[in-house]
C-alpha atoms as a PDB file:
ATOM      1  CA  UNK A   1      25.813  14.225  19.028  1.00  0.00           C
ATOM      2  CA  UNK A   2      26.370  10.804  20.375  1.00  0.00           C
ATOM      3  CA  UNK A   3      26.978  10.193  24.281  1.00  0.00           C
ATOM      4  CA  UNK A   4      29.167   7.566  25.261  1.00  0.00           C
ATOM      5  CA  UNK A   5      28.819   5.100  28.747  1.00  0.00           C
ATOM      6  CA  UNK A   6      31.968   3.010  30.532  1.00  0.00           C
ATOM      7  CA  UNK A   7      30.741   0.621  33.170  1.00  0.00           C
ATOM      8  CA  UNK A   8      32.817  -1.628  35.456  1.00  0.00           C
ATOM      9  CA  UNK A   9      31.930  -3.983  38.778  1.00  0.00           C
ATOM     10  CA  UNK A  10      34.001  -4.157  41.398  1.00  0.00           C
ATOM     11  CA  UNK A  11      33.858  -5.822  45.159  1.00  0.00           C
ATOM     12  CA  UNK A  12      32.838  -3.630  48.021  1.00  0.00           C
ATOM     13  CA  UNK A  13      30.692  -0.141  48.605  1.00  0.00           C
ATOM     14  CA  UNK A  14      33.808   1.738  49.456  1.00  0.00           C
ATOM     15  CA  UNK A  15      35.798   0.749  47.149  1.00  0.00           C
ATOM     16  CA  UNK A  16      33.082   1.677  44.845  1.00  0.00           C
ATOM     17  CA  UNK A  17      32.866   4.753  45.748  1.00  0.00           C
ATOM     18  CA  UNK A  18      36.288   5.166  45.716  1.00  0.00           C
ATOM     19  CA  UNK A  19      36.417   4.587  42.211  1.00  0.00           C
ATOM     20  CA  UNK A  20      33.513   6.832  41.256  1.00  0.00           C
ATOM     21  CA  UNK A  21      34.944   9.777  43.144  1.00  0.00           C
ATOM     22  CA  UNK A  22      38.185   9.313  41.078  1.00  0.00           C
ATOM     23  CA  UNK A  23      36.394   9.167  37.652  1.00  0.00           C
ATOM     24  CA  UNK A  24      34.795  12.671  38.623  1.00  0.00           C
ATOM     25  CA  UNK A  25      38.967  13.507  37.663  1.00  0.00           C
ATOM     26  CA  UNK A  26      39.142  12.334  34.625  1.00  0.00           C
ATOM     27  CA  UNK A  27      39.283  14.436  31.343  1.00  0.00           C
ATOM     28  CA  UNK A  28      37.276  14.795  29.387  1.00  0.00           C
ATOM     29  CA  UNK A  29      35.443  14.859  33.135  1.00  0.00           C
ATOM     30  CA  UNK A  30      31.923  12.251  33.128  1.00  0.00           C
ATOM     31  CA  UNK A  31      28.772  14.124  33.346  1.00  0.00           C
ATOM     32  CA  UNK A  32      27.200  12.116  35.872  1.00  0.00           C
ATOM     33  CA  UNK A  33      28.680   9.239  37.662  1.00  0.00           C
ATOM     34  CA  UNK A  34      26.694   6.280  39.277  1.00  0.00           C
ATOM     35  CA  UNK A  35      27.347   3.367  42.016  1.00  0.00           C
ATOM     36  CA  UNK A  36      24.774   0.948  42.635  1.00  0.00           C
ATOM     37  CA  UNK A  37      24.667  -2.564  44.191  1.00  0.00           C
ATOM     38  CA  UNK A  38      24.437  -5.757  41.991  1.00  0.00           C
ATOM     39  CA  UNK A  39      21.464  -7.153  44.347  1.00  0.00           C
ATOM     40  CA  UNK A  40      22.572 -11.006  43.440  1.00  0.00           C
ATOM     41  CA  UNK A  41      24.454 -11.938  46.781  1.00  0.00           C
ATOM     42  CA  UNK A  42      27.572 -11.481  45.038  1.00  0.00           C
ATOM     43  CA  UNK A  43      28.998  -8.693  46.681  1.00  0.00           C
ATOM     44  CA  UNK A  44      29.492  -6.859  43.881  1.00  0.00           C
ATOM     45  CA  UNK A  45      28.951  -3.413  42.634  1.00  0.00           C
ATOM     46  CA  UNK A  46      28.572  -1.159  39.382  1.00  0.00           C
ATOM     47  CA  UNK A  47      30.259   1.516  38.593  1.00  0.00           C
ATOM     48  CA  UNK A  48      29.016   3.843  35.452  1.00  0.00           C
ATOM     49  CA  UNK A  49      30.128   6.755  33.709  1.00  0.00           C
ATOM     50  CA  UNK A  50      28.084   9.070  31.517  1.00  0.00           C
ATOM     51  CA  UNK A  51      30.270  11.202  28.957  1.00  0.00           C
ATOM     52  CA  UNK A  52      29.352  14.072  26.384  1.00  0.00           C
ATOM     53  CA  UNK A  53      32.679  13.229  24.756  1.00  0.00           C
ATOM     54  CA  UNK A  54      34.586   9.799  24.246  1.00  0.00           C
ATOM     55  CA  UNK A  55      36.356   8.677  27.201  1.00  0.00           C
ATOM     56  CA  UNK A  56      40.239   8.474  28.043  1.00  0.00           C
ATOM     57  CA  UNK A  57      40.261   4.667  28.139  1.00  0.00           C
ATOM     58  CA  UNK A  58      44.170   4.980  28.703  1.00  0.00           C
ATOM     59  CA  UNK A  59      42.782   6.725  31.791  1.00  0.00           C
ATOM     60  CA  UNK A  60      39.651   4.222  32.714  1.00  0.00           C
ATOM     61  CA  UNK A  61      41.961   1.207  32.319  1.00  0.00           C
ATOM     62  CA  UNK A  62      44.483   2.890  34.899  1.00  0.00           C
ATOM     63  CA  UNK A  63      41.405   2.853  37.169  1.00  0.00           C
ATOM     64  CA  UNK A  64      40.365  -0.045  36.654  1.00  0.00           C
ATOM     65  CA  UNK A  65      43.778  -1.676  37.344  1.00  0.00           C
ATOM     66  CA  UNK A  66      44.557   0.820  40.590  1.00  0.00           C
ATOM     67  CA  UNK A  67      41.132   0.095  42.448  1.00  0.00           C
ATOM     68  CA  UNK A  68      41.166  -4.163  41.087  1.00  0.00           C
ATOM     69  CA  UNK A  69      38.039  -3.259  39.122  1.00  0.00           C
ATOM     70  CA  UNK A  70      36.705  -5.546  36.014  1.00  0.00           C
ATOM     71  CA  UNK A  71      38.154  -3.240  32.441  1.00  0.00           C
ATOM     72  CA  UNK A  72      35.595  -0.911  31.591  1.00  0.00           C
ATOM     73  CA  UNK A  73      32.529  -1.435  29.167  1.00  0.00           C
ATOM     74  CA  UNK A  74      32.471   1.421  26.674  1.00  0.00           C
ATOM     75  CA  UNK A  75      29.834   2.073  24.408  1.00  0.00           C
ATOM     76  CA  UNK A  76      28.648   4.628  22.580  1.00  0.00           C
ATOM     77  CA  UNK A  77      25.034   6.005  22.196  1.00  0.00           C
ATOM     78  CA  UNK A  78      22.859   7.445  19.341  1.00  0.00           C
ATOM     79  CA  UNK A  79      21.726  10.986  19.908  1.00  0.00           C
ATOM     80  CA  UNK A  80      18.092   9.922  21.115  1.00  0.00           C
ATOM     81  CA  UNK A  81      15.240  12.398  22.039  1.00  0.00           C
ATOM     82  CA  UNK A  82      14.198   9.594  25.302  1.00  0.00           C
ATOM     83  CA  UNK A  83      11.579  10.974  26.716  1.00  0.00           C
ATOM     84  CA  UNK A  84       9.703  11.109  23.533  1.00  0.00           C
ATOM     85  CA  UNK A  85      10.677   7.445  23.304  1.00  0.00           C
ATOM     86  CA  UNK A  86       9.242   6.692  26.342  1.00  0.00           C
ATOM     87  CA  UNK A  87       5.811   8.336  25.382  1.00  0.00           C
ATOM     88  CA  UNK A  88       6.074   6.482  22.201  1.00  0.00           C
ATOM     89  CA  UNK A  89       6.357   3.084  23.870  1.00  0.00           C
ATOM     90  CA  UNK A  90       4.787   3.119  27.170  1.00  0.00           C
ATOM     91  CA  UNK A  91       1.348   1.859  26.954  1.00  0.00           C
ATOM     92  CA  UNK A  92      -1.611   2.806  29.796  1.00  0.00           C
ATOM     93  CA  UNK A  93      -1.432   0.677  32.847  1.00  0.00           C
ATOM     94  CA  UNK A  94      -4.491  -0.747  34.498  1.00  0.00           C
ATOM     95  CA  UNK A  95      -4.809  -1.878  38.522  1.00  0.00           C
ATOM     96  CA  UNK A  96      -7.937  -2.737  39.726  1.00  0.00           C
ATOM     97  CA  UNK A  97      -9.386   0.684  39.713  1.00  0.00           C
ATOM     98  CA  UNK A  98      -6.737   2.622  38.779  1.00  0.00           C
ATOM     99  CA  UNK A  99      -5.609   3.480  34.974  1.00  0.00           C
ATOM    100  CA  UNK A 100      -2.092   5.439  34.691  1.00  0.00           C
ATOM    101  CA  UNK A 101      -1.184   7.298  31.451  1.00  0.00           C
ATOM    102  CA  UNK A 102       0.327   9.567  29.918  1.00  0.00           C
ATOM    103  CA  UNK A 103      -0.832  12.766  27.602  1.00  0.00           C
ATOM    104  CA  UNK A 104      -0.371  10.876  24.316  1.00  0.00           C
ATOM    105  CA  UNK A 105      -2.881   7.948  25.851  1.00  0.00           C
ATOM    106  CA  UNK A 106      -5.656  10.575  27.133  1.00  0.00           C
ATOM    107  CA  UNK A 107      -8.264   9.097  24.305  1.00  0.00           C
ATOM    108  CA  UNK A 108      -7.925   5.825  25.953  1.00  0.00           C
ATOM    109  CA  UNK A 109      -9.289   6.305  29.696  1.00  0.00           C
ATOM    110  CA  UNK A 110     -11.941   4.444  30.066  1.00  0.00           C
ATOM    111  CA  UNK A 111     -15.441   5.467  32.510  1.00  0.00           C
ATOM    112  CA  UNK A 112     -15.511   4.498  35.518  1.00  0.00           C
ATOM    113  CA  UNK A 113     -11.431   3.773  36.492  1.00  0.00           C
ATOM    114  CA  UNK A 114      -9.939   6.294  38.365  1.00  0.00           C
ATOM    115  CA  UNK A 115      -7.355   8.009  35.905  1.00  0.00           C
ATOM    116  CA  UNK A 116      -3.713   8.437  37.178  1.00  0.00           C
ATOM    117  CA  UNK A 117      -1.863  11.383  34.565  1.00  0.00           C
ATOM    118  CA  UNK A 118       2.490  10.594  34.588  1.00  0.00           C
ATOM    119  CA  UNK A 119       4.547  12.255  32.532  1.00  0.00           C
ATOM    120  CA  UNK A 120       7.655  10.200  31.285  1.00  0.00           C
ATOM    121  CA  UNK A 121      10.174  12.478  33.161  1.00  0.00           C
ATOM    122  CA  UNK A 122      13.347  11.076  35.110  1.00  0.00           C
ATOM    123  CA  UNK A 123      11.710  10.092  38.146  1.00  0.00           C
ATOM    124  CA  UNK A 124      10.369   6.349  38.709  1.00  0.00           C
ATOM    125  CA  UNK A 125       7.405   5.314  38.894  1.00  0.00           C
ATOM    126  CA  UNK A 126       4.653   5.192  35.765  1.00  0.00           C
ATOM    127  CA  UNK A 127       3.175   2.154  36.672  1.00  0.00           C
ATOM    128  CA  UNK A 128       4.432  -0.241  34.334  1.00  0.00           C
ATOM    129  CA  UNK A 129       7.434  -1.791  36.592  1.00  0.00           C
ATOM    130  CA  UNK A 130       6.199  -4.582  38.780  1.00  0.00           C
ATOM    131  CA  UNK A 131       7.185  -2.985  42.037  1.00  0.00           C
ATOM    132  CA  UNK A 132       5.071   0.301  41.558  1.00  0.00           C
ATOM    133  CA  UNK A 133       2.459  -1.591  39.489  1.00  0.00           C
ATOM    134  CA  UNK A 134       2.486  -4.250  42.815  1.00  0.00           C
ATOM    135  CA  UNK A 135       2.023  -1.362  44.997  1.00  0.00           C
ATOM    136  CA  UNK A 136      -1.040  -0.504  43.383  1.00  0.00           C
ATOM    137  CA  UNK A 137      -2.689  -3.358  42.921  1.00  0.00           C
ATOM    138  CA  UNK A 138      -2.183  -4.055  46.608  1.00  0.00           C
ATOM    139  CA  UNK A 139      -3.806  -0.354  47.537  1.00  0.00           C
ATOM    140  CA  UNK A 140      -6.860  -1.423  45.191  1.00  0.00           C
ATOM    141  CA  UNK A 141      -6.924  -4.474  47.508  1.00  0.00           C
ATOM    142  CA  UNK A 142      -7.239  -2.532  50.685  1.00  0.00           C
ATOM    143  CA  UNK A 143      -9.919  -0.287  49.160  1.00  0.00           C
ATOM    144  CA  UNK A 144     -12.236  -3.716  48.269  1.00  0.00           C
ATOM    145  CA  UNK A 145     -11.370  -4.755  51.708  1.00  0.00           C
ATOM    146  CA  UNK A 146     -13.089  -1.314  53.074  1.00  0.00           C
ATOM    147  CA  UNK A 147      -9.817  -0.373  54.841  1.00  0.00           C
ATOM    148  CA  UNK A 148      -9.985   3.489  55.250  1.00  0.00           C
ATOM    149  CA  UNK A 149      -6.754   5.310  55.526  1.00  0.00           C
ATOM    150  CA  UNK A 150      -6.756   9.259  57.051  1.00  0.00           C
ATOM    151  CA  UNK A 151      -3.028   9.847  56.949  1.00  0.00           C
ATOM    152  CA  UNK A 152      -0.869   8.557  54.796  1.00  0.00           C
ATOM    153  CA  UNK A 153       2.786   8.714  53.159  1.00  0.00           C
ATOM    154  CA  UNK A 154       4.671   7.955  50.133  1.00  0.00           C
ATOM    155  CA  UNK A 155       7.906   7.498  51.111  1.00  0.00           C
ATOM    156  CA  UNK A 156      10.360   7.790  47.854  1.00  0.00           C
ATOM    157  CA  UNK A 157       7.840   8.819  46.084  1.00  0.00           C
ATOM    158  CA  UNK A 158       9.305   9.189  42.357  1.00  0.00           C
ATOM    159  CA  UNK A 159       6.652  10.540  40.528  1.00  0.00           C
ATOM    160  CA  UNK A 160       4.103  10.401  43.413  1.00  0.00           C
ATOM    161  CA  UNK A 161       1.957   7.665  41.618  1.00  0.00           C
ATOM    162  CA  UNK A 162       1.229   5.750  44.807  1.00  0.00           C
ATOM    163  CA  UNK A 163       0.507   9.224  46.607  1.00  0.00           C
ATOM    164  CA  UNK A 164      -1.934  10.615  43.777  1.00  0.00           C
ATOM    165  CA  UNK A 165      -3.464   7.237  43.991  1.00  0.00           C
ATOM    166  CA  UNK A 166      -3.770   7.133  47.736  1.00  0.00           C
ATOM    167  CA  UNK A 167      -5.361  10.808  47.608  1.00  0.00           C
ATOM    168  CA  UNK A 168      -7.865   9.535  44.861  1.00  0.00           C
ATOM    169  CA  UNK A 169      -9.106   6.862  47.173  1.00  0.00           C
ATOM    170  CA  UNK A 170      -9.002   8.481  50.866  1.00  0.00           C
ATOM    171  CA  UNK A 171     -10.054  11.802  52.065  1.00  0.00           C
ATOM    172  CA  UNK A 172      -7.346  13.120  53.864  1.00  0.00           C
ATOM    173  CA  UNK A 173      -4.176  14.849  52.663  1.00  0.00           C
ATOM    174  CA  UNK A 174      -1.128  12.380  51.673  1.00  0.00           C
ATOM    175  CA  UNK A 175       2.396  13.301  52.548  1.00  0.00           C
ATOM    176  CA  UNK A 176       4.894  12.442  48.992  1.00  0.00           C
ATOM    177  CA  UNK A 177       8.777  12.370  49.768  1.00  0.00           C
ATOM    178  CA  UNK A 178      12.021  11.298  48.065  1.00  0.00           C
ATOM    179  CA  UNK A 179      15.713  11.983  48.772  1.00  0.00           C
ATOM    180  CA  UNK A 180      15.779  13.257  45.320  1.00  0.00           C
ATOM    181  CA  UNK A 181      15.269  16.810  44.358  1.00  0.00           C
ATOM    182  CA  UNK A 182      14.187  16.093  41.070  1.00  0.00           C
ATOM    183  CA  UNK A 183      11.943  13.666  41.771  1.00  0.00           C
ATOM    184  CA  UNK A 184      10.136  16.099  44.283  1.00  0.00           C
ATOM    185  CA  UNK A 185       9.595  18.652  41.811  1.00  0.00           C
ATOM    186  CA  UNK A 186       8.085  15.800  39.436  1.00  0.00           C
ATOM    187  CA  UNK A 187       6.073  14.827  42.035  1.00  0.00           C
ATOM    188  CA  UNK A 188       5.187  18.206  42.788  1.00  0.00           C
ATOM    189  CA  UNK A 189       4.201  18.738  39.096  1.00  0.00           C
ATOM    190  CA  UNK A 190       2.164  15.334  38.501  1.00  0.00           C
ATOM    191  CA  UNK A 191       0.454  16.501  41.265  1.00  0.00           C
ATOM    192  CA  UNK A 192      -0.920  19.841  40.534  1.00  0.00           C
ATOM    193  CA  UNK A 193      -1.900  18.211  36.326  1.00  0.00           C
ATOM    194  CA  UNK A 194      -3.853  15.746  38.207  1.00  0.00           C
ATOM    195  CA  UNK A 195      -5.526  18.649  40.485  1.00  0.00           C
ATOM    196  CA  UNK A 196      -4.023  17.335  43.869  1.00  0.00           C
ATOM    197  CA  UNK A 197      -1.948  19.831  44.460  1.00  0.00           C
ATOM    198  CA  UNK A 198      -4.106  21.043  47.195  1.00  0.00           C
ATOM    199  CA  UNK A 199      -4.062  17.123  48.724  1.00  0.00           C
ATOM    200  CA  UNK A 200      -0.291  16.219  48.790  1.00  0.00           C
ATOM    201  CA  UNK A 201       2.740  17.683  50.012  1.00  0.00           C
ATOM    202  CA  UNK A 202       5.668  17.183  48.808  1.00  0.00           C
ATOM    203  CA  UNK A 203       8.780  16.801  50.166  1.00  0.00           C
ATOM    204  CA  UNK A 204      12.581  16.298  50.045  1.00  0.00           C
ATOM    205  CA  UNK A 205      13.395  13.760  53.031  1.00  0.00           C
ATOM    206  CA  UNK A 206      15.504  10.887  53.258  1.00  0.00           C
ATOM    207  CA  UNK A 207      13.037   8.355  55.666  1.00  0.00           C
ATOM    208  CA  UNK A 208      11.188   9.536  58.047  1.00  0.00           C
ATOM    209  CA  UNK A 209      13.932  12.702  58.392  1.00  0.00           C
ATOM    210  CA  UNK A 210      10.912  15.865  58.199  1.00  0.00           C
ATOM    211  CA  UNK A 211       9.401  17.622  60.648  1.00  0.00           C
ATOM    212  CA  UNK A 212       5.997  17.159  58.347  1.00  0.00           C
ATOM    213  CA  UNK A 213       6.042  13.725  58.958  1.00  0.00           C
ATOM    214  CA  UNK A 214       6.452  13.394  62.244  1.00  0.00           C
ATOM    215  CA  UNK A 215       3.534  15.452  62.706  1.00  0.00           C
ATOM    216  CA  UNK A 216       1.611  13.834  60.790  1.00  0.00           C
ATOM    217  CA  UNK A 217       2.251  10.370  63.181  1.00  0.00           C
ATOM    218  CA  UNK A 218       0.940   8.245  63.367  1.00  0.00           C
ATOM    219  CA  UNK A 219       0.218   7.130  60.006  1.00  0.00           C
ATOM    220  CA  UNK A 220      -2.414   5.130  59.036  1.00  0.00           C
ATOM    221  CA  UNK A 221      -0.773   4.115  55.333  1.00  0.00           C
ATOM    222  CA  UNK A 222       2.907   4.377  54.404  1.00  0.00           C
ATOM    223  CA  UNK A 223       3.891   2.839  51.077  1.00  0.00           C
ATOM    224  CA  UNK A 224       8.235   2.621  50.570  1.00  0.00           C
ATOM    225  CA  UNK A 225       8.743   1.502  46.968  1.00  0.00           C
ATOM    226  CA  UNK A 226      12.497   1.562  47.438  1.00  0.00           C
ATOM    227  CA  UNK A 227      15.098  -0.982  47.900  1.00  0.00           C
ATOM    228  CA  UNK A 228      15.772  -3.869  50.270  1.00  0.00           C
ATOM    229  CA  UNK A 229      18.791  -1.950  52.186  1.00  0.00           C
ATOM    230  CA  UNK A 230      17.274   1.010  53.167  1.00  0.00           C
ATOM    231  CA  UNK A 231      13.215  -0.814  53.794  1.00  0.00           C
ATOM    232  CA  UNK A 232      15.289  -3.003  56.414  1.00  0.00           C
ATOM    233  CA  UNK A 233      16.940   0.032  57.727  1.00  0.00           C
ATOM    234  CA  UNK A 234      13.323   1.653  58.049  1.00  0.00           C
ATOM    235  CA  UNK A 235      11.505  -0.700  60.057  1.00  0.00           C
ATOM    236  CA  UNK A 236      11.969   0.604  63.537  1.00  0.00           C
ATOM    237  CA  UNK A 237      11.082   4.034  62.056  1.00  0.00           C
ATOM    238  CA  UNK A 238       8.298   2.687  60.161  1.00  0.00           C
ATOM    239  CA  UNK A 239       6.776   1.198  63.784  1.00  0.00           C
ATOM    240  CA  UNK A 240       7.594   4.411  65.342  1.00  0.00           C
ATOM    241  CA  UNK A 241       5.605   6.698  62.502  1.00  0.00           C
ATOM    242  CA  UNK A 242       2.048   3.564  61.701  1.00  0.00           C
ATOM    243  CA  UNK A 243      -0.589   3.406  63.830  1.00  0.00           C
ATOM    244  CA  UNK A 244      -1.371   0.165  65.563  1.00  0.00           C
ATOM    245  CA  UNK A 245      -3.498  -1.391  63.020  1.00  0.00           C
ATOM    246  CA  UNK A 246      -1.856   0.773  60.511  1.00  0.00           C
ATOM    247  CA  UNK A 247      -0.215  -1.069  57.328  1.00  0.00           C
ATOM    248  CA  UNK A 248       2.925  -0.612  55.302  1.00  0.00           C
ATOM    249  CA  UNK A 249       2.853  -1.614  51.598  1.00  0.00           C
ATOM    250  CA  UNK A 250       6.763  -2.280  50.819  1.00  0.00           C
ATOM    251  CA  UNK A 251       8.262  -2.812  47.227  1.00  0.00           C
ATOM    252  CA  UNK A 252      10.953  -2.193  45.204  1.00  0.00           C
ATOM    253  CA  UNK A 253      12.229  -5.585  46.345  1.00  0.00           C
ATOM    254  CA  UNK A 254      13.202  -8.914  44.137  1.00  0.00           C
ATOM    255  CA  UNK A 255      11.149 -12.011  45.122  1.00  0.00           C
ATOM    256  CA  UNK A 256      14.705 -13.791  46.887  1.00  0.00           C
ATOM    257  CA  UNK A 257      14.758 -10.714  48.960  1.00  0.00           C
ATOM    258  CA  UNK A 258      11.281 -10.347  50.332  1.00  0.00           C
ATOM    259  CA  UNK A 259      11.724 -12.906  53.055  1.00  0.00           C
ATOM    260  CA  UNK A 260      14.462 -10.671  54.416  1.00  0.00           C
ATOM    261  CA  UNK A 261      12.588  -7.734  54.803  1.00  0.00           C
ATOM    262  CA  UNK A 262       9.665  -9.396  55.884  1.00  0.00           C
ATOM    263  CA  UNK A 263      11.994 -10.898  58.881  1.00  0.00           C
ATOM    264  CA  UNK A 264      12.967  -7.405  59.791  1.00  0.00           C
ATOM    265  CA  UNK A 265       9.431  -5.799  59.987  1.00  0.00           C
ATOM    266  CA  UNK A 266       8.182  -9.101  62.327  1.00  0.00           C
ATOM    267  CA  UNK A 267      11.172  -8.058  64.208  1.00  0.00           C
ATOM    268  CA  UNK A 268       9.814  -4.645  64.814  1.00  0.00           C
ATOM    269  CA  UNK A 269       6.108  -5.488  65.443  1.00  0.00           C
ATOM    270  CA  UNK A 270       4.633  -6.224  62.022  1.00  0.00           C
ATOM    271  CA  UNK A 271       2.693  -9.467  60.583  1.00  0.00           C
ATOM    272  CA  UNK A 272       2.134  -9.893  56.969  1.00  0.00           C
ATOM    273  CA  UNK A 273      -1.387  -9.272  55.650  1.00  0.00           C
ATOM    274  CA  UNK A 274      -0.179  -9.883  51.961  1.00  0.00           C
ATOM    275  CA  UNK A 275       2.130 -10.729  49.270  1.00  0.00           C
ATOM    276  CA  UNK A 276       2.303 -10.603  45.588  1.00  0.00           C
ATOM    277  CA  UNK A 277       5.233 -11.661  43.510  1.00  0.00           C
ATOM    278  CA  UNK A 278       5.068 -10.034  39.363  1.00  0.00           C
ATOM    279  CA  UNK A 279       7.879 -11.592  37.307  1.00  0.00           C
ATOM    280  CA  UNK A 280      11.071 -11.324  39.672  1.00  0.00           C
ATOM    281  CA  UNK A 281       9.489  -8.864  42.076  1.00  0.00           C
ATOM    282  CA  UNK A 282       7.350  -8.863  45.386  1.00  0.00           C
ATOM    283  CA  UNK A 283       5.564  -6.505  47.028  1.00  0.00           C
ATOM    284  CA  UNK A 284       4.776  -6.767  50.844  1.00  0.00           C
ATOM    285  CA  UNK A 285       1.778  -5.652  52.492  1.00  0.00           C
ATOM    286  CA  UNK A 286       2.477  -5.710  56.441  1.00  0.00           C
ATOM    287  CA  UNK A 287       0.089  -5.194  59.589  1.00  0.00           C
ATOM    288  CA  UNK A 288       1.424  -2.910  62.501  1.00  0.00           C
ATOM    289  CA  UNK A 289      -0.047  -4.678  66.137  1.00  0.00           C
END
């Protein structure tokens, strides 16, 4: 049965929201709504609509016109089996040491790499986008380097990549969160197929916002592969939660936006140890004093 989308921009958060809340209304009624931020300067945002059945676009161009949105984008979608989509065309992705794959690829680890087991799943995070794939090329780094981290935490962890990597490489026990439900219980699962279950908890917390991870301050390691917003929102937490000495490893950031977030972690007591920009993203590793 084919789905069908309607997407429209529009200026301003609340007004955004605004709109999605009314589209949750509509009948047939969306089954999932979505607002995100067009990350361009322009002030603009996205508003999305998934449907099981074709949309009133009577209805979505009423919207549109009472909230002085752009007319909705429909388009419908073949019935598609995704996931087995994604197995099909997501090849193994190498980072220094590490080699992340999925089941379908499990011929193809070579000796000697450490071997990094993701499920495609709805969570982020195999490896293959630049900010994730940054992330661990920049922990492969730190290894060479013979920095040695005891605690650490993966904060947004999607499908714990960065976490299962981190516990690979250092002998303590790593700390995996995201805001998202689902993503925890992905995490949870990639954990225990990779045999780290014992070695990483996870957990649902926006930030800093558990009572786990404030106990386990302060951190020696804290990757946040998340978005420019809320990584400039976190740098006086992040200072209060590292260790002096202790590093953050930020992505999840374009390249014209890494200079912004670098600004805010100087700001809170942070130098930059590194950078590296892949395609139209940067990641950010950054010294605690």
């Amino acid at each position: 049965m084919p789905t069908h989308t309607a997407l429209t921009t529009l200026a301003g958060q609340d007004a955004a929201e605004a709109l999605a809340a009314a589209m949750e209304g509509l009948t047939p009624p969306p089954a999932g709504v979505g607002v995100f931020e067009i990350e361009d300067g322009s002030g603009l945002w996205e508003v999305g609509g998934y449907f099981l059945e074709a949309p009133d676009d009577i209805a979505l161009t009423l919207l549109a016109l009472a909230f002085n949105a752009q007319p909705f984008a429909l388009s419908e979608l073949p019935e598609t089996d995704w996931v087995a989509k994604v197995r099909r065309e997501l090849t193994p992705v190498e980072a220094g040491r590490f080699f992340v794959y999925g089941s379908h690829d499990a011929d193809k680890v070579p000796k000697g790499r450490i071997a990094l087991l993701i499920e495609a799943t709805v969570a982020f995070g195999t490896g293959h986008h630049g900010t994730t794939l940054g992330c661990l090329r920049a922990l492969d780094r730190l290894v060479d380097e013979g920095f040695v981290a005891r605690s650490v935490a993966d904060i947004g962890c999607g499908t714990a990549v960065l976490a299962m990597a981190a516990a690979r490489v250092y002998p303590g026990r790593v700390i995996a969160s995201d805001i998202d439900a689902v993503a925890v219980d992905v995490a949870r699962a990639n954990a225990q197929i990779n045999g780290l279950a014992d070695r990483i908890d996870c957990l649902e917390a926006a930030g800093f916002g558990h009572p786990r991870l404030a106990a386990a301050a302060p951190l020696d390691l804290v990757f946040a592969n998340i978005l420019k917003g809320p990584l400039i929102e976190l740098a006086p937490a992040m200072a209060a939660h590292i260790a002096g000495g202790g590093l953050a490893v930020l992505s999840g950031l374009l390249v014209v936006q890494a200079e912004a977030v670098q600004a805010a972690y100087v700001a809170a007591g942070f130098t930059l140890r590194q950078r590296e920009d892949i395609g139209e993203w940067s990641t950010l590793v950054l010294q605690r004093g």
